[in-house]
C-alpha atoms as a PDB file:
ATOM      1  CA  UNK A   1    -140.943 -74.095 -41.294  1.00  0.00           C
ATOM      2  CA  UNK A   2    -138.002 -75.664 -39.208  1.00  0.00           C
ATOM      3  CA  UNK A   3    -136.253 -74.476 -35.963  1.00  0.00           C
ATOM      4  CA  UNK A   4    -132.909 -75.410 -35.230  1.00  0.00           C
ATOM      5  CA  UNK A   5    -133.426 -76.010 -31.603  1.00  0.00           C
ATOM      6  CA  UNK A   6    -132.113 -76.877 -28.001  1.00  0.00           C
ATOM      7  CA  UNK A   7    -134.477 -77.655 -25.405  1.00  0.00           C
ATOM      8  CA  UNK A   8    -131.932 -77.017 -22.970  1.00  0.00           C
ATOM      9  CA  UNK A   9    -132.109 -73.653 -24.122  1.00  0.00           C
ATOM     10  CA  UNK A  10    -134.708 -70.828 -22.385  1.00  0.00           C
ATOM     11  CA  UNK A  11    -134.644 -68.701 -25.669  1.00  0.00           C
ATOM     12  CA  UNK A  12    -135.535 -71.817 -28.078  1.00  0.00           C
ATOM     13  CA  UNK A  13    -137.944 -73.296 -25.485  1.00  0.00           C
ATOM     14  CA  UNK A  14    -139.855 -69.705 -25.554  1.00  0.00           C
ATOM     15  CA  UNK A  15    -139.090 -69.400 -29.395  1.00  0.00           C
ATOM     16  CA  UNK A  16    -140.691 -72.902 -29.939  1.00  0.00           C
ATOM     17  CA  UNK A  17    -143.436 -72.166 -27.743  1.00  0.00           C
ATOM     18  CA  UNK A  18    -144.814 -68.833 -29.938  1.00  0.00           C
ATOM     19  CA  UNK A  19    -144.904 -71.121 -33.235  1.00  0.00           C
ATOM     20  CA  UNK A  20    -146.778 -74.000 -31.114  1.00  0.00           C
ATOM     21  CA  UNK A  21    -149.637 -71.179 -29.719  1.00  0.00           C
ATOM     22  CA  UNK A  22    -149.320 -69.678 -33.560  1.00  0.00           C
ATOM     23  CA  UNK A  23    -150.028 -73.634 -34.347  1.00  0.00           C
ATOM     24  CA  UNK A  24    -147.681 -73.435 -36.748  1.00  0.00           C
ATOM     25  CA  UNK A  25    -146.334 -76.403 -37.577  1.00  0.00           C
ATOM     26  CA  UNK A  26    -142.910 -76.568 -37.568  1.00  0.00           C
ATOM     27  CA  UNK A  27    -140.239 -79.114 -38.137  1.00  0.00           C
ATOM     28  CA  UNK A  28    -137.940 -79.425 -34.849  1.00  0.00           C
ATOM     29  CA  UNK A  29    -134.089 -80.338 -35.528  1.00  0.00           C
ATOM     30  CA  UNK A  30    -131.990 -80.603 -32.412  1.00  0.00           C
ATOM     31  CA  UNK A  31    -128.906 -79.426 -33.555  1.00  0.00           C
ATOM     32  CA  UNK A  32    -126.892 -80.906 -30.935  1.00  0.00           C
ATOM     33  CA  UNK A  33    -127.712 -84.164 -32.042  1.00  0.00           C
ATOM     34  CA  UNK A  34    -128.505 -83.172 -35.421  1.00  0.00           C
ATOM     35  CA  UNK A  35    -126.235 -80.807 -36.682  1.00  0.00           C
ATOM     36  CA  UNK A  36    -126.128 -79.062 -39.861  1.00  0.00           C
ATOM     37  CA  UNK A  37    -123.823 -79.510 -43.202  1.00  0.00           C
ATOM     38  CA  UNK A  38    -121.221 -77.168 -44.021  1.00  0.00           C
ATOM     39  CA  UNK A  39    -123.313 -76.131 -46.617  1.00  0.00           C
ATOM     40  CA  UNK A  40    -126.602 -76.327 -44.919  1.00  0.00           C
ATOM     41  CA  UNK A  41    -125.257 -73.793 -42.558  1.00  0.00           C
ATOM     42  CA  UNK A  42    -123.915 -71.676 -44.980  1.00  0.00           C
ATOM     43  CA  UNK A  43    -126.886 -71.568 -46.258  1.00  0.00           C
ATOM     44  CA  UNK A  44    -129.197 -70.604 -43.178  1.00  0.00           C
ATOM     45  CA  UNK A  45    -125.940 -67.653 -42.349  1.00  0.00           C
ATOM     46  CA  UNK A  46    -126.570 -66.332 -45.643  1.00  0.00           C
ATOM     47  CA  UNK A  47    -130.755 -66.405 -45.276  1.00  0.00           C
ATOM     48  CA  UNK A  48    -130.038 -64.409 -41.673  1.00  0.00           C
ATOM     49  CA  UNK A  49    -127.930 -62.266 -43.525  1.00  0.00           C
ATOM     50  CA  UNK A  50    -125.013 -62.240 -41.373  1.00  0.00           C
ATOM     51  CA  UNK A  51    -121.395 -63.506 -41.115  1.00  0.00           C
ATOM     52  CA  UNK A  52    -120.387 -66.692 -40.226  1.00  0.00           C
ATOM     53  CA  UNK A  53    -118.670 -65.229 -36.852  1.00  0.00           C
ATOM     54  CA  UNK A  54    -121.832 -63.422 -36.112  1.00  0.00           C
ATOM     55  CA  UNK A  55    -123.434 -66.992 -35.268  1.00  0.00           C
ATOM     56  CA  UNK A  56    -120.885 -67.804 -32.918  1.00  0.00           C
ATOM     57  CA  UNK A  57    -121.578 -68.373 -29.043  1.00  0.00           C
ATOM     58  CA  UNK A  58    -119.111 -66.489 -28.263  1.00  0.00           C
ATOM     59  CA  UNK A  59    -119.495 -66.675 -23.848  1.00  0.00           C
ATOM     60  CA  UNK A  60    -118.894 -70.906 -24.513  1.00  0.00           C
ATOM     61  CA  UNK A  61    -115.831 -72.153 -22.500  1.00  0.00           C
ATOM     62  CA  UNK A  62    -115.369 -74.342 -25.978  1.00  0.00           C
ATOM     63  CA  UNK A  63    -114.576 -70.567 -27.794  1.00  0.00           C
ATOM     64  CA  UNK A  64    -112.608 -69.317 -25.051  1.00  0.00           C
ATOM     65  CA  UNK A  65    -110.401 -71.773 -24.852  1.00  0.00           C
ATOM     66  CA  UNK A  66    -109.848 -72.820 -28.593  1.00  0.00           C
ATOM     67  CA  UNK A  67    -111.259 -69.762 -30.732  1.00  0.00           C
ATOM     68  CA  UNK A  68    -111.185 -66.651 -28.772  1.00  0.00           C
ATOM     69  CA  UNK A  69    -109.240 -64.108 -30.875  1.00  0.00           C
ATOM     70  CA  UNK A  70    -108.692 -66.660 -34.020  1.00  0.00           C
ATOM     71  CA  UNK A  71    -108.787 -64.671 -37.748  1.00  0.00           C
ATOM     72  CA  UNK A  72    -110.675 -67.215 -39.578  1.00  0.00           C
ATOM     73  CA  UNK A  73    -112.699 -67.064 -42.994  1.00  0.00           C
ATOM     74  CA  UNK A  74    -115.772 -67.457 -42.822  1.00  0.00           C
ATOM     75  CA  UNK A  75    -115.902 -70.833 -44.779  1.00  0.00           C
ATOM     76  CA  UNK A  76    -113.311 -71.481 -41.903  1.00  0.00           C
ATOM     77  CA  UNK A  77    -116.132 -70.794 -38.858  1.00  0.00           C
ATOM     78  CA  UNK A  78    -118.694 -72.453 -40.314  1.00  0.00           C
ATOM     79  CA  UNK A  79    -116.758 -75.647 -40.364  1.00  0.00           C
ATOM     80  CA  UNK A  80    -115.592 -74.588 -36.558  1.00  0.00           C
ATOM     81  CA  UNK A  81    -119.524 -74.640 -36.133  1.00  0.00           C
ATOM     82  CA  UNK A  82    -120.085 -77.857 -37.362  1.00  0.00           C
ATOM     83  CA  UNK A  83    -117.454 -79.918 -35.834  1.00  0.00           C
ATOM     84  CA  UNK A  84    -118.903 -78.269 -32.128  1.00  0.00           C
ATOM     85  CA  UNK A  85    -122.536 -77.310 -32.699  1.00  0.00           C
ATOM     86  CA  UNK A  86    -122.429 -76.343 -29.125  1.00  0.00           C
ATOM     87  CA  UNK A  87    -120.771 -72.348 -30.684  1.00  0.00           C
ATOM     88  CA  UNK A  88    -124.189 -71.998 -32.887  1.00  0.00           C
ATOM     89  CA  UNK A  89    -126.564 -69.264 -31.359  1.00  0.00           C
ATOM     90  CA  UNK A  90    -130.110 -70.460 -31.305  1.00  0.00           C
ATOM     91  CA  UNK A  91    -133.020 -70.582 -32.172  1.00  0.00           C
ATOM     92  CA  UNK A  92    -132.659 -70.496 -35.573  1.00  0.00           C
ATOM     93  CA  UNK A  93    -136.121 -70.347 -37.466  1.00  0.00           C
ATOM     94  CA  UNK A  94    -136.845 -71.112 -41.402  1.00  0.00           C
ATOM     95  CA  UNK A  95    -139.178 -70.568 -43.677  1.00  0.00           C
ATOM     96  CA  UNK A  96    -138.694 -70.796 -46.829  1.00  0.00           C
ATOM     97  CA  UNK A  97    -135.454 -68.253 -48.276  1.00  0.00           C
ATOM     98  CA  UNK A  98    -136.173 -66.383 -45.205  1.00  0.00           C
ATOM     99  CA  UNK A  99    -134.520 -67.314 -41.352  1.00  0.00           C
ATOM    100  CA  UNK A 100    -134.772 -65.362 -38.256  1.00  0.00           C
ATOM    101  CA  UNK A 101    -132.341 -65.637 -34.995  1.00  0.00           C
ATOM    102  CA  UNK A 102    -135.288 -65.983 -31.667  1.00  0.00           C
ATOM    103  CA  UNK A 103    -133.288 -63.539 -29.766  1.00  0.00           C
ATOM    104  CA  UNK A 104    -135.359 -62.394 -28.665  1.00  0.00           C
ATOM    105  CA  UNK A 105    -138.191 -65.254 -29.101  1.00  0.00           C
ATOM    106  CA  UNK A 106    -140.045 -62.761 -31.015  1.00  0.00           C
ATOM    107  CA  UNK A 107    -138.625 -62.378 -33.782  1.00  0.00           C
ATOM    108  CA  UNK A 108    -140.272 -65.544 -34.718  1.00  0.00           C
ATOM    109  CA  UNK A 109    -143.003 -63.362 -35.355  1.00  0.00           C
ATOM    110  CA  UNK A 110    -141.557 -61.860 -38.583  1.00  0.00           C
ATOM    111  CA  UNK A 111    -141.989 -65.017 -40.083  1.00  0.00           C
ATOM    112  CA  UNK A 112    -145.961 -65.751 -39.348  1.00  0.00           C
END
């Protein structure tokens, strides 16, 4: 299992903290630091199930100012994503083909 996670974050703190009281044992990647492929995020988007623009963080001054209202593909955002990891919503959670989005934290729990 891996979660893409910020400890900055309240929701991936909380997320992070079910799997550690589930003592599941779970690979931590920092995204911030650590961020993604193109194609490893295109692969997580498609486990979630959503589109690309669905991950977005869409409330960060970084959108607003260079995003907000852009038509992209999605092949288009997920690049966006990776050159500012700071637009990825989080915690992401995987486990084999399967990923979850911990918002709310508990969601996590779909995957135990």
């Amino acid at each position: 299992m891996k979660i893409y996670h910020n400890p900055r974050c309240r929701k991936s703190r909380e997320t992070l903290a079910i799997l550690q009281d589930k003592n599941v044992d779970a690979e931590i990647i920092e995204y911030l630091e650590n961020t993604p492929t193109e194609s490893e995020l295109s692969e997580i988007i498609t486990m979630l199930g959503i589109e690309p623009e669905q991950l977005l963080r869409k409330g960060e001054q970084i959108f607003k100012d260079n995003f907000k209202g852009k038509d992209l593909s999605g092949k288009e955002w997920i690049k966006v994503m990776v050159e500012n990891p700071k637009l990825i919503e989080r915690p992401i959670v995987v486990k084999g083909n399967k990923a979850i989005l911990g918002r709310p934290p508990e969601n996590v729990l779909e995957l135990l």
